[in-house]
N, C-alpha and C. Protein backbone atom coordinates (compact mmCIF):
# COMPACT_ATOMS: atom_id res chain seq x y z
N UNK A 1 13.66 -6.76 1.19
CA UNK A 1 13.06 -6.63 2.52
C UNK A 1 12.04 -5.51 2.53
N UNK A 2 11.17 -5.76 3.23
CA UNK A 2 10.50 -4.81 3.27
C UNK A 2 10.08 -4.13 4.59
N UNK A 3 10.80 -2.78 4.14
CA UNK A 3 11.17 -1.93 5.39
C UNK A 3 10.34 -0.08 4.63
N UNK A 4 9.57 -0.46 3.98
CA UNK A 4 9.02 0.85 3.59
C UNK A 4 7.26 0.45 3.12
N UNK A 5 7.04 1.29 2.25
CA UNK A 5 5.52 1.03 1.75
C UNK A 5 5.64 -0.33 0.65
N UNK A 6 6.94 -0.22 0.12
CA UNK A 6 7.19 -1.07 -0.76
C UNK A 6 8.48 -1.92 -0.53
N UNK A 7 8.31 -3.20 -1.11
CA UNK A 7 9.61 -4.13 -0.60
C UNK A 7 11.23 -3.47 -1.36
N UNK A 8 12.33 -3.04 -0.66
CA UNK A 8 13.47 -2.66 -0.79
C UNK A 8 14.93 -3.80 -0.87
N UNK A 9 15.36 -3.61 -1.97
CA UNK A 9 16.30 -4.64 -2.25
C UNK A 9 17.64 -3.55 -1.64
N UNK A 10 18.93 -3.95 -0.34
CA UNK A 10 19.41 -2.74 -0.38
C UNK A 10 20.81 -3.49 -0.42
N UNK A 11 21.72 -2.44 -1.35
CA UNK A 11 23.17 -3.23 -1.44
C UNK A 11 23.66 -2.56 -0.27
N UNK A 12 24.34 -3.27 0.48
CA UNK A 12 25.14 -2.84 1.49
C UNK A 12 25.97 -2.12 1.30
N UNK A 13 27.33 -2.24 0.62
CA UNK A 13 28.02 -2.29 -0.05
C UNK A 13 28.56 -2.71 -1.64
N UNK A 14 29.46 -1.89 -1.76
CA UNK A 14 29.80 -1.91 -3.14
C UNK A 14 29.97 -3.82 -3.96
N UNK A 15 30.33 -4.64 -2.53
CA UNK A 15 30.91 -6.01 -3.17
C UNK A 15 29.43 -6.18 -3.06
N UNK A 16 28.34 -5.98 -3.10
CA UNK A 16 27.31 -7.11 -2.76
C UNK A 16 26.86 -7.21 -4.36
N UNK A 17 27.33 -6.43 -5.04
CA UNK A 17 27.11 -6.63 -6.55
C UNK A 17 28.42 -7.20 -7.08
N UNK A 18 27.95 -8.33 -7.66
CA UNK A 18 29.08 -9.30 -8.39
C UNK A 18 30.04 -8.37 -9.49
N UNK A 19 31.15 -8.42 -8.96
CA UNK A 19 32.14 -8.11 -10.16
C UNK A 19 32.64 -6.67 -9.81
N UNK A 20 32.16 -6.61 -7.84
CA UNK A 20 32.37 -5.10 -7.39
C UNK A 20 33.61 -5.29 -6.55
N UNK A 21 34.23 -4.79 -5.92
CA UNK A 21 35.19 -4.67 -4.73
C UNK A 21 34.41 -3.66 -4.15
N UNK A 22 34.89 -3.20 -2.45
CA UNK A 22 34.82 -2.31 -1.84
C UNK A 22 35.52 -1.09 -2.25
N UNK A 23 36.15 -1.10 -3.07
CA UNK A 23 36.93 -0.07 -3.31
C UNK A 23 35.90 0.68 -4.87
N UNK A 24 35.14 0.13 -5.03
CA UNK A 24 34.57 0.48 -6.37
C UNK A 24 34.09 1.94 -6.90
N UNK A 25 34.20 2.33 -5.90
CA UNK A 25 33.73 4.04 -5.63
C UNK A 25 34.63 4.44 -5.54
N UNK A 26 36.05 4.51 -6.00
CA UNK A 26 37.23 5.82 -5.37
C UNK A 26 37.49 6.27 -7.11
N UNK A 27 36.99 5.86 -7.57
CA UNK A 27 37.52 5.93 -9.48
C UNK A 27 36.20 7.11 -9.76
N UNK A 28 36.11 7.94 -10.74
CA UNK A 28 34.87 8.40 -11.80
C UNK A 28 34.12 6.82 -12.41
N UNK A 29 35.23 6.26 -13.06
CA UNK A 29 35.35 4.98 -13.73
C UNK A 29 34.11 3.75 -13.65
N UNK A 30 34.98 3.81 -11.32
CA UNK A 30 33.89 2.57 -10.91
C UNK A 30 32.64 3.19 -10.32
N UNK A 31 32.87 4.47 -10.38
CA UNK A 31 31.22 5.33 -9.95
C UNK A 31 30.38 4.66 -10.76
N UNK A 32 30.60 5.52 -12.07
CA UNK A 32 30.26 4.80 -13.25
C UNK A 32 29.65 3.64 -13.73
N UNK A 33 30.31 2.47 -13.69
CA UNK A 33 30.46 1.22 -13.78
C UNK A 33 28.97 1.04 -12.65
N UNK A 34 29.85 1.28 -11.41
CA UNK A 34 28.49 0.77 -10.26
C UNK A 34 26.58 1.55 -10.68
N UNK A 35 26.82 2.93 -10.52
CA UNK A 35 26.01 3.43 -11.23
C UNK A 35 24.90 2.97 -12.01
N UNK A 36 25.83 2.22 -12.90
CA UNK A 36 25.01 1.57 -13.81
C UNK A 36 24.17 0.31 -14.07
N UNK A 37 25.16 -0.51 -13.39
CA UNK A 37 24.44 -1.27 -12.44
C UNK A 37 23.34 -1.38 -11.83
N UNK A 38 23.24 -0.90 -11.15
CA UNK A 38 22.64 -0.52 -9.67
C UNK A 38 20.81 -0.33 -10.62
N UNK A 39 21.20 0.62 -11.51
CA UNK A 39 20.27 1.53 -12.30
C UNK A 39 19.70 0.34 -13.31
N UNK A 40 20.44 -0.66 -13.71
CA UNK A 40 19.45 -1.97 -14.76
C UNK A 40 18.80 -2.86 -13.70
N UNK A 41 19.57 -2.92 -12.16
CA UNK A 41 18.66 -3.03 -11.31
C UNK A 41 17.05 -2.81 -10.87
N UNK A 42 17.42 -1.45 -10.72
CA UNK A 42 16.24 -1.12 -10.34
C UNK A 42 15.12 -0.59 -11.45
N UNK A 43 15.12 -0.57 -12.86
CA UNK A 43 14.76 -0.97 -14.11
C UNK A 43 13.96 -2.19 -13.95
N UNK A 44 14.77 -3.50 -13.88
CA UNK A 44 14.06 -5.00 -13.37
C UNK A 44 13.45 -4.96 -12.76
N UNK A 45 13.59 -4.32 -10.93
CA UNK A 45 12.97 -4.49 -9.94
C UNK A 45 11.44 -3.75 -10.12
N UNK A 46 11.35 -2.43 -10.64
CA UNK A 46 10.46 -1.56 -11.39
C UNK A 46 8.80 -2.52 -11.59
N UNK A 47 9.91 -3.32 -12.44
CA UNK A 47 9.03 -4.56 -13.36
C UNK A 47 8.05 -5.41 -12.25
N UNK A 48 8.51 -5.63 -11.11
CA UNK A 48 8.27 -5.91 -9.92
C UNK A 48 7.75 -5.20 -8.66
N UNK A 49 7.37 -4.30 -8.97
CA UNK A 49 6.96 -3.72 -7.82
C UNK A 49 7.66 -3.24 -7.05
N UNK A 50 9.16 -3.28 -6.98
CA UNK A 50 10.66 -3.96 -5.98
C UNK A 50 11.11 -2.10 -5.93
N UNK A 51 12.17 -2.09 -5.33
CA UNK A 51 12.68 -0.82 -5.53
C UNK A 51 13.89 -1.71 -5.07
N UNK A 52 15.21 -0.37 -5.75
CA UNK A 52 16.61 -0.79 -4.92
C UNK A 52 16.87 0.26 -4.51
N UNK A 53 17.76 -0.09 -3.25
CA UNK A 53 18.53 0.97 -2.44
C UNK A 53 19.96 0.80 -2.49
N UNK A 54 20.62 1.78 -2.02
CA UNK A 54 21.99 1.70 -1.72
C UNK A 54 22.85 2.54 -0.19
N UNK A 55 23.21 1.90 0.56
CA UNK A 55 23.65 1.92 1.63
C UNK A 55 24.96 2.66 1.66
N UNK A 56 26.13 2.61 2.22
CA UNK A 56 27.83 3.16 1.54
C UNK A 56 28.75 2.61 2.28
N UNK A 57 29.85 2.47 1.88
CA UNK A 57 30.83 2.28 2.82
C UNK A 57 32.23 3.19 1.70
N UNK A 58 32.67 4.04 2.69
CA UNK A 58 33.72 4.53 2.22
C UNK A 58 33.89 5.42 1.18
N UNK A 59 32.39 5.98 0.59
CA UNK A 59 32.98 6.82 -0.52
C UNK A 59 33.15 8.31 -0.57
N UNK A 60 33.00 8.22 0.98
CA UNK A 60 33.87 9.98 0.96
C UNK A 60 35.19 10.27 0.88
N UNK A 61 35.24 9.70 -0.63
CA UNK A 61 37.40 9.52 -0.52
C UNK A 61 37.14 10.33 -2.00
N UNK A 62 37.79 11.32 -2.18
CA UNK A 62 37.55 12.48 -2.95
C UNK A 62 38.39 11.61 -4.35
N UNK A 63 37.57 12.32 -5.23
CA UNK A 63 37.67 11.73 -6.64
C UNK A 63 39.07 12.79 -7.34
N UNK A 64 39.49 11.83 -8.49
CA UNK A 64 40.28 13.18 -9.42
C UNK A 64 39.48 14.38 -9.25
N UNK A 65 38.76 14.89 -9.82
CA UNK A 65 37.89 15.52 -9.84
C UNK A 65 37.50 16.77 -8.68
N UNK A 66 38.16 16.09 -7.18
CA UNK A 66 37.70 16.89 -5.96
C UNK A 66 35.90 16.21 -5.32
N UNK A 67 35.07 15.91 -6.32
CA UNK A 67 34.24 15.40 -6.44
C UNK A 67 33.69 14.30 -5.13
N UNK A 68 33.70 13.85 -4.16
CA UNK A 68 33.23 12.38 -3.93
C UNK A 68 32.36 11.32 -4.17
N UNK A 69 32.57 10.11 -4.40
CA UNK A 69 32.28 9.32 -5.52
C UNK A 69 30.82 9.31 -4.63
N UNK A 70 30.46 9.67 -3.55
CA UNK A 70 28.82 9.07 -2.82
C UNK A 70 27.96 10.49 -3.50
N UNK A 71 28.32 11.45 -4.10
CA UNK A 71 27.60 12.43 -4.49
C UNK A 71 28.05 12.12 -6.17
N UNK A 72 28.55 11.56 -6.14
CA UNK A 72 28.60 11.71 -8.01
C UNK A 72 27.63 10.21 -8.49
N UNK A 73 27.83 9.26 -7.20
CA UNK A 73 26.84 7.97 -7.49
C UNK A 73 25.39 8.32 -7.57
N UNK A 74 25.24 9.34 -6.46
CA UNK A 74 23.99 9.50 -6.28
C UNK A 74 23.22 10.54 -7.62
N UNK A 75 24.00 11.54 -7.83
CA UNK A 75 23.88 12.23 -9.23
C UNK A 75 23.32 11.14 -10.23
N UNK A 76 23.96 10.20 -10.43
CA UNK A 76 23.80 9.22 -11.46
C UNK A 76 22.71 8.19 -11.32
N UNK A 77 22.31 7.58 -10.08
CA UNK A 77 20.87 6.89 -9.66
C UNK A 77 19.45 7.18 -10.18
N UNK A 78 18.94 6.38 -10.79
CA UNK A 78 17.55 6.48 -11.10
C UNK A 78 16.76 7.24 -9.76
N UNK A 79 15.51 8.43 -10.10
CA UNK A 79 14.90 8.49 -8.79
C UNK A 79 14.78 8.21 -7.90
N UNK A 80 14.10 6.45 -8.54
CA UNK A 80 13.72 5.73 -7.99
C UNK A 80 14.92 5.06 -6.60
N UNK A 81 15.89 5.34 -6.71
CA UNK A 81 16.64 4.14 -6.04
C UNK A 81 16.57 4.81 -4.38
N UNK A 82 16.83 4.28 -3.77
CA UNK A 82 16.28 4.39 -2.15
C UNK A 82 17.83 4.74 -1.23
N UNK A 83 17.89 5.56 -0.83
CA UNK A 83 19.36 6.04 0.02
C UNK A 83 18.79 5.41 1.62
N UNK A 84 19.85 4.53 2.31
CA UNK A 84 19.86 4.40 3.21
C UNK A 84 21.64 4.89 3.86
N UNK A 85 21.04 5.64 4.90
CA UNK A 85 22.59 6.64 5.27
C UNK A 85 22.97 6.18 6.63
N UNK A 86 24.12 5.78 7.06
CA UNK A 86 24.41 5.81 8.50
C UNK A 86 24.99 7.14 8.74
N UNK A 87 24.42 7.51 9.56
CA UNK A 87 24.49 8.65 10.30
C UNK A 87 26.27 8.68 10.98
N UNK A 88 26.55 8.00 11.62
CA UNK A 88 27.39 7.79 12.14
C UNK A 88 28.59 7.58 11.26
N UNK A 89 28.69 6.98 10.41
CA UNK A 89 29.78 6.79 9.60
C UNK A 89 29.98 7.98 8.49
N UNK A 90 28.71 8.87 8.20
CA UNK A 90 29.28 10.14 7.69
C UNK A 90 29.77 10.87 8.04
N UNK A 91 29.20 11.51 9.92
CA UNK A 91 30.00 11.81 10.39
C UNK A 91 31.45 12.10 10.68
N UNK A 92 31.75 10.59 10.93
CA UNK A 92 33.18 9.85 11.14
C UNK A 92 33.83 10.44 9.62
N UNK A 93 33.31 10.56 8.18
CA UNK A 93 33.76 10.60 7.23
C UNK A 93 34.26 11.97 6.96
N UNK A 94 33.64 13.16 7.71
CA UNK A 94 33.88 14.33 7.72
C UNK A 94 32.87 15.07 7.63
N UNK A 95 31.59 14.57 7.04
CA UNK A 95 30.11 15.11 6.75
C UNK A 95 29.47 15.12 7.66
N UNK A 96 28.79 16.31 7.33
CA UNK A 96 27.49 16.54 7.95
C UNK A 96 26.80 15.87 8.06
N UNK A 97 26.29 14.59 9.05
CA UNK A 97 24.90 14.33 8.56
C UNK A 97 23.91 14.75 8.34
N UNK A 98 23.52 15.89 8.92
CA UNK A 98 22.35 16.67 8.56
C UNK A 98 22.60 17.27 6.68
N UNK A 99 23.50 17.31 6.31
CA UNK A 99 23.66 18.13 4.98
C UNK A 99 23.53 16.71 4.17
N UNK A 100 24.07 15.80 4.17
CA UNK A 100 23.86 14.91 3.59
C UNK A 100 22.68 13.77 3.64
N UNK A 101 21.69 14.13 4.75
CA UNK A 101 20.45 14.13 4.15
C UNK A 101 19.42 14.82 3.67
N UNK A 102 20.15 16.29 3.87
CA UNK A 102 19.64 17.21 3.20
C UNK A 102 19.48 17.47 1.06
N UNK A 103 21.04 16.67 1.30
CA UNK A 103 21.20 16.93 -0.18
C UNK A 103 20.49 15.68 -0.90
N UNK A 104 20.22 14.61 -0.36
CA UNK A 104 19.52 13.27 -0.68
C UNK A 104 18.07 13.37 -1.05
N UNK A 105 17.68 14.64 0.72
CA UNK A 105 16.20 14.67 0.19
C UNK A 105 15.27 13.60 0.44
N UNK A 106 14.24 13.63 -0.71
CA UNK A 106 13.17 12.41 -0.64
C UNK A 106 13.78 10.71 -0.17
N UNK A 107 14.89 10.98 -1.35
CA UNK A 107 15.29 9.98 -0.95
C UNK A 107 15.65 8.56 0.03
N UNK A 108 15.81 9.57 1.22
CA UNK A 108 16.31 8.58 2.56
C UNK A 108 15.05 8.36 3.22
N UNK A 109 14.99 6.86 3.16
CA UNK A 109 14.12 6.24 3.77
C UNK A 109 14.63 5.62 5.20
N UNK A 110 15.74 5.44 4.95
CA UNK A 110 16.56 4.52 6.08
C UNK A 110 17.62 5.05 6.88
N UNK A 111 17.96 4.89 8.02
CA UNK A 111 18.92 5.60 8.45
C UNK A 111 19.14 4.80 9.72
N UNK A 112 20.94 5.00 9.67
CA UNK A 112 21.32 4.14 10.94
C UNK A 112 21.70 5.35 11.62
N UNK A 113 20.93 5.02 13.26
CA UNK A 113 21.32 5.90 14.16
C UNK A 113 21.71 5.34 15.52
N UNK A 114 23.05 5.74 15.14
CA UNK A 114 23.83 4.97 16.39
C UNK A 114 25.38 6.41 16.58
N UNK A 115 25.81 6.34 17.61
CA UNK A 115 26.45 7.65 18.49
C UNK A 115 27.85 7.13 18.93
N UNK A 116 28.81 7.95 19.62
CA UNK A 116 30.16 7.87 19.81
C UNK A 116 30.99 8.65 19.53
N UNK A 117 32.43 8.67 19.53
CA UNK A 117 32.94 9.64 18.99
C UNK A 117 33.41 10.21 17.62
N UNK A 118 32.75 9.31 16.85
CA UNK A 118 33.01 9.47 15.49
C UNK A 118 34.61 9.23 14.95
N UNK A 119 35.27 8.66 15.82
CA UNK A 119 36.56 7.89 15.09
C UNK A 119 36.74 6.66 14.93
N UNK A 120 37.17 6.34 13.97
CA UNK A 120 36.81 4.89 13.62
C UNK A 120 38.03 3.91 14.61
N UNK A 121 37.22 3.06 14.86
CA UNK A 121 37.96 1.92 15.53
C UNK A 121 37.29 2.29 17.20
N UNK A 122 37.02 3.35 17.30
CA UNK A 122 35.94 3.66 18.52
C UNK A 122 35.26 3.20 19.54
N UNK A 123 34.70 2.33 20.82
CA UNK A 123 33.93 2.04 20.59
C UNK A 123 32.25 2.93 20.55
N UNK A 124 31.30 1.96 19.74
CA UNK A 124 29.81 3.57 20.24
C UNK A 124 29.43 2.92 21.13
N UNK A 125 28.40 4.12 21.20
CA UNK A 125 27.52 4.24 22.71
C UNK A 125 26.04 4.82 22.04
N UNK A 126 25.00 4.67 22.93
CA UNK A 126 23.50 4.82 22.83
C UNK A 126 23.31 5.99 22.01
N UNK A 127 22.14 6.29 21.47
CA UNK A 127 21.81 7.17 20.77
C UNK A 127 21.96 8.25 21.95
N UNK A 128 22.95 9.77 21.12
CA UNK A 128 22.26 10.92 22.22
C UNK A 128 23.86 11.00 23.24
N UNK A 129 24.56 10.17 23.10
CA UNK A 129 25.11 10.69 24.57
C UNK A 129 26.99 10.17 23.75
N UNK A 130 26.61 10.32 22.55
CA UNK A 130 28.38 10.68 22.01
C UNK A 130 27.89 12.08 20.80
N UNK A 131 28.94 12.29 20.00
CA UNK A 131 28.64 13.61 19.45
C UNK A 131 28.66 13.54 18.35
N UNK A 132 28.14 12.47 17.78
CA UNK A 132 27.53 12.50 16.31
C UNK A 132 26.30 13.56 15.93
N UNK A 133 26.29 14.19 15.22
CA UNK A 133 24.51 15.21 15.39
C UNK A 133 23.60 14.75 14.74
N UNK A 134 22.87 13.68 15.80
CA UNK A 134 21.69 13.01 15.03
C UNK A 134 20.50 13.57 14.69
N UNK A 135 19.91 14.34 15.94
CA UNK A 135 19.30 15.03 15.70
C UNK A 135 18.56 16.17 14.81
N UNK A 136 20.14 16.87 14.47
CA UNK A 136 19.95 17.83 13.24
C UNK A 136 19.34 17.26 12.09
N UNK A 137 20.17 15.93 11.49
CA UNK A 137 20.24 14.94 10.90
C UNK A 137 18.91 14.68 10.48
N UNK A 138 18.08 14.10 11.86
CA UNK A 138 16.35 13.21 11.90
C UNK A 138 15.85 14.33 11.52
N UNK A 139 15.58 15.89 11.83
CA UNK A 139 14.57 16.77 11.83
C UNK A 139 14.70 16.87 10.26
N UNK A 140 15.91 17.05 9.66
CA UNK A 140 16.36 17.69 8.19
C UNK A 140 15.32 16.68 7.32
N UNK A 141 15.03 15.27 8.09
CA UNK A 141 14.84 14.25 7.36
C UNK A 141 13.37 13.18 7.44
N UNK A 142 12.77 14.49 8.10
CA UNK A 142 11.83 13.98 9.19
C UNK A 142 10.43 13.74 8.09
N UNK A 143 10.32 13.95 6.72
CA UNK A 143 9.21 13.79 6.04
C UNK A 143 9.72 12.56 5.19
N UNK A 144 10.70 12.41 5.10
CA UNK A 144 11.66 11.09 4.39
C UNK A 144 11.56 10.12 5.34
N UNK A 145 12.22 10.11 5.98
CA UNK A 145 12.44 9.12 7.11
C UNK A 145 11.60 7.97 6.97
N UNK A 146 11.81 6.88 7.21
CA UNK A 146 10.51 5.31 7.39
C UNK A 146 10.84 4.83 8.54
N UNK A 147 12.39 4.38 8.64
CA UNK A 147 12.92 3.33 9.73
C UNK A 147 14.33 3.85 9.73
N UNK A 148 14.29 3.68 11.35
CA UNK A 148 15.68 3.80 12.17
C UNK A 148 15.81 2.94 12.62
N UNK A 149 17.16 2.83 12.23
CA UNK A 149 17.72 1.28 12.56
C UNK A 149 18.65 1.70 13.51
N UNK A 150 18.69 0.94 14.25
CA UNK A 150 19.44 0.97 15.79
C UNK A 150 20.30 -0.48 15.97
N UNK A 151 21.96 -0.09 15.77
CA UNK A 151 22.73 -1.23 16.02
C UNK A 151 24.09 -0.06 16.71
N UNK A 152 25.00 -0.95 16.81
CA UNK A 152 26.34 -0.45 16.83
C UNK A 152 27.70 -1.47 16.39
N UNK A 153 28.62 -1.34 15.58
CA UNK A 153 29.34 -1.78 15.14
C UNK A 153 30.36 -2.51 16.03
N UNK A 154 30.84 -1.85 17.24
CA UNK A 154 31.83 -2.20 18.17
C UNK A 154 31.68 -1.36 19.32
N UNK A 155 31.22 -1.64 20.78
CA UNK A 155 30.77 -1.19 21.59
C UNK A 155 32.30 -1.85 22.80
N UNK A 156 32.21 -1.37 24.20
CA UNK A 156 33.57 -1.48 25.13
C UNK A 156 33.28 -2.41 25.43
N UNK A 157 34.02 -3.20 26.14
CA UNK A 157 34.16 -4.16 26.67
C UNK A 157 33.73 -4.14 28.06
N UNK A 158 32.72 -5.46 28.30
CA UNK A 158 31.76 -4.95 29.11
C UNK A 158 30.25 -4.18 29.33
N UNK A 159 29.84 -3.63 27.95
CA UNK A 159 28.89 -2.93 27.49
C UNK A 159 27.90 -3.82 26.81
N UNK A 160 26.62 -3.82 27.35
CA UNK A 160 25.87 -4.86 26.76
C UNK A 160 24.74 -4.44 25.80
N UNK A 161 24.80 -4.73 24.56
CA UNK A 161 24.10 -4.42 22.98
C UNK A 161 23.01 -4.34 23.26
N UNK A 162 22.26 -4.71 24.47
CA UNK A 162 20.51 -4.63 24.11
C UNK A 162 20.58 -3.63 25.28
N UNK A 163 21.25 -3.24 26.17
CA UNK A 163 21.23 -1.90 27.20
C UNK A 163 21.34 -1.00 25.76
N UNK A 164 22.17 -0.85 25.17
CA UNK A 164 22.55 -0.08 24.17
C UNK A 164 21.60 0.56 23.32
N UNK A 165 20.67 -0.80 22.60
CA UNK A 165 19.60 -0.40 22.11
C UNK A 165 18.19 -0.10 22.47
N UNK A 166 18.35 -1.13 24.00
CA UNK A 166 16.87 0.15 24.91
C UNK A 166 17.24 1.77 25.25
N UNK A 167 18.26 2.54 25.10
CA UNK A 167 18.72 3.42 25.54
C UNK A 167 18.19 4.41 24.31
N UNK A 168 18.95 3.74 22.87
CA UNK A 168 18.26 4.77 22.14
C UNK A 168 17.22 4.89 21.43
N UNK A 169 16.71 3.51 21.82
CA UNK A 169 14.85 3.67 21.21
C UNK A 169 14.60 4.50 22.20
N UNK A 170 14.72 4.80 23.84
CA UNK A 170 14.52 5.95 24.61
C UNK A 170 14.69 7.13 24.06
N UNK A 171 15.68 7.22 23.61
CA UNK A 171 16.04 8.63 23.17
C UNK A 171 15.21 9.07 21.71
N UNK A 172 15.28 8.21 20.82
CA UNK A 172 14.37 8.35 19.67
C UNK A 172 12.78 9.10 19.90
N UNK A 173 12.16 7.81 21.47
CA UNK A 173 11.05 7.99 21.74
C UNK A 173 10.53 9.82 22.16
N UNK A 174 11.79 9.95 23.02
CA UNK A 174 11.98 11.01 23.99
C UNK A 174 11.33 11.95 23.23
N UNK A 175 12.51 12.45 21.50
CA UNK A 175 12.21 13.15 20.70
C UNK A 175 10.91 12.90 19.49
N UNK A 176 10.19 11.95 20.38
CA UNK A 176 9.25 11.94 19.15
C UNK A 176 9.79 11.18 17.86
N UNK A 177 10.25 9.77 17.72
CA UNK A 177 10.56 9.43 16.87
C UNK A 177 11.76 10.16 16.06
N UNK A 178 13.00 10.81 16.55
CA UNK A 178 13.51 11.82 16.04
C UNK A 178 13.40 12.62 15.17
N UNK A 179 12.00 13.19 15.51
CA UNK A 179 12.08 14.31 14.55
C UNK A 179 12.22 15.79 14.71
N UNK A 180 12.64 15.63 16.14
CA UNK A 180 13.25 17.46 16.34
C UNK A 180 14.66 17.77 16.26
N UNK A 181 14.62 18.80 16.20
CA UNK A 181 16.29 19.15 15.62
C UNK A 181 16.90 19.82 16.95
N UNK A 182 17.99 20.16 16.93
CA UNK A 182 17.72 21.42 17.94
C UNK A 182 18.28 22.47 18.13
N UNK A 183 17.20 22.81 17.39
CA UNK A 183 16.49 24.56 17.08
C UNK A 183 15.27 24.24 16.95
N UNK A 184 14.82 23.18 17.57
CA UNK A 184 12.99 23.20 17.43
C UNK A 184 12.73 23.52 18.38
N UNK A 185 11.51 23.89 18.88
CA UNK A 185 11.36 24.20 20.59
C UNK A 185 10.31 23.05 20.74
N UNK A 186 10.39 22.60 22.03
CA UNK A 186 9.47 21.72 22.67
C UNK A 186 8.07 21.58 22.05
N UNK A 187 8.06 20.20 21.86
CA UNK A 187 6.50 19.88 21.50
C UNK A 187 6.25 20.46 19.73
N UNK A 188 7.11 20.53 19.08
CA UNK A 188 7.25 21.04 17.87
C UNK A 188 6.85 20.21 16.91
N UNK A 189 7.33 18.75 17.03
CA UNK A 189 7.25 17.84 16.50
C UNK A 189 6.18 16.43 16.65
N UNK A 190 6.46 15.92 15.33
CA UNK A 190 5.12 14.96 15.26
C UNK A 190 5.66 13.51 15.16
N UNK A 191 4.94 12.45 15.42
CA UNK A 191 5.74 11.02 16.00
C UNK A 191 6.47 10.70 14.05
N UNK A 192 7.60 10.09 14.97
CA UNK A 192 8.02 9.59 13.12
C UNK A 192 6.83 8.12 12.96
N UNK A 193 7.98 7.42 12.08
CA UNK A 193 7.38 6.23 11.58
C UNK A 193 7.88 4.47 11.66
N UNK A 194 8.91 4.77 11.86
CA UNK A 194 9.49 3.46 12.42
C UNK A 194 10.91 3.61 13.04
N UNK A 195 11.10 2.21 14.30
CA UNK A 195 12.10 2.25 14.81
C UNK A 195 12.83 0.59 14.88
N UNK A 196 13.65 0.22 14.21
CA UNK A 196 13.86 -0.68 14.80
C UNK A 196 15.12 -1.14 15.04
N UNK A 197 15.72 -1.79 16.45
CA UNK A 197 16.23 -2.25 16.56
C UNK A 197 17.22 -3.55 16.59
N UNK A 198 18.76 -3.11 16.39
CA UNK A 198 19.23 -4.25 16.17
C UNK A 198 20.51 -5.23 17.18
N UNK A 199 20.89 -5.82 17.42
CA UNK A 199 21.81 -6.57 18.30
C UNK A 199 23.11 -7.06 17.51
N UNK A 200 23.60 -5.95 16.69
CA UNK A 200 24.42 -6.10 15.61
C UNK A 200 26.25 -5.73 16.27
N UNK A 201 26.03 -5.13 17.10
CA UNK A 201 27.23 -4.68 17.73
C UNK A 201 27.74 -5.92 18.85
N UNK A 202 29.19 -6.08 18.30
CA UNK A 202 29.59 -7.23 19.74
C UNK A 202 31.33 -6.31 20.53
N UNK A 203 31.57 -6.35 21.93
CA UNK A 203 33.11 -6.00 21.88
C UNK A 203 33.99 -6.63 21.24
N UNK A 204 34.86 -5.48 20.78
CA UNK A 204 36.34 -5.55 19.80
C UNK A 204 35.64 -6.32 18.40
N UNK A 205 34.54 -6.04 18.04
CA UNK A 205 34.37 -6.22 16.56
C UNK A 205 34.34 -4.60 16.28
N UNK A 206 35.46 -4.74 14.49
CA UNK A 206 35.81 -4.08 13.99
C UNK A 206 34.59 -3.22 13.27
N UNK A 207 34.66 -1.78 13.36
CA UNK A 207 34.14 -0.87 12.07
C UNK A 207 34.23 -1.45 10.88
N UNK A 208 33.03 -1.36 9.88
CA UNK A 208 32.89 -1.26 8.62
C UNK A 208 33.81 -0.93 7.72
């Protein structure tokens, strides 16, 4: 797909590569294994013009090591490969989002920004008005950044997905494409680069 300067191939998850489970990240082993993968991937894609990315689900589950397998994958990734981060689910994971696109860097092109209380099974709400820290997050990330993607996983009952997502393209807009933090002062900031929204959230559908 192409969601940057160049077309992005992005694994969602660990199963979207044949011969993976979701669980493929809790080992050194299947770091490893995936890692490597991922990396003859984007080798091929190279060949093509293509880039690959990688998205996460679940690998802030601490390794033998103490280690977590989303910082030891990423250690191991060609340059080249493209971090797309939900904001929200690192959170929920115990992380910073702002530190963990800090530590990514160039990297993050993509980022899901969507809000709530950061416990899983939850439902969210609009960008801005649960206590995920997106903000910190967008500014840390604000020369990286391409596209914000705007969905929500499981919203209340009664809550309607496109109120949801006019609310935080508002809020995105508000801040200038999110790129102030806050500790910026007013008018600090310069428009980002993309926003787009999605209608991905339905009530009582489950978290990732």
């Amino acid at each position: 797909m192409a969601e940057a300067d160049a077309p992005i191939a992005i694994a969602s998850t660990p199963e979207a590569l044949p011969g993976f489970t979701r669980d493929a990240l809790v080992s050194a082993d299947g770091v490893r294994r995936y890692a490597d993968r991922l990396n003859a991937l984007a080798k091929a894609a190279a060949a093509h013009d293509l880039r690959v990315g990688y998205n996460h689900y679940g690998e802030w589950t601490p390794l033998d090591d103490g280690r977590y397998g989303y910082d030891v994958l990423w250690d191991a990734l060609d340059p080249s490969a493209v971090a797309e981060v939900d904001l929200y689910w690192a959170q929920t994971a115990g992380q910073v989002p702002a530190d963990v696109v800090a530590r990514l860097g160039e990297r993050v092109e993509l980022v899901h920004v969507k809000d709530g209380p950061g416990v899983r099974g939850e439902p969210q709400v609009a960008a801005g008005q649960g206590s995920v820290a997106l903000a910190d997050a967008l500014y840390v990330g604000r020369d990286a950044i391409r596209v914000h993607i705007i969905e929500a996983d499981r919203i209340a009952e009664g809550a309607d997905i496109f109120d949801l997502v006019e609310e935080s393209v508002a809020w995105l807009k508000a801040r200038q494409g999110g790129r102030c933090g806050s500790a910026s002062r007013p008018g600090a900031c310069s428009p980002g680069r993309g926003v787009r929204g999605g209608a991905s959230g339905r009530p009582g559908r489950a978290p990732p």
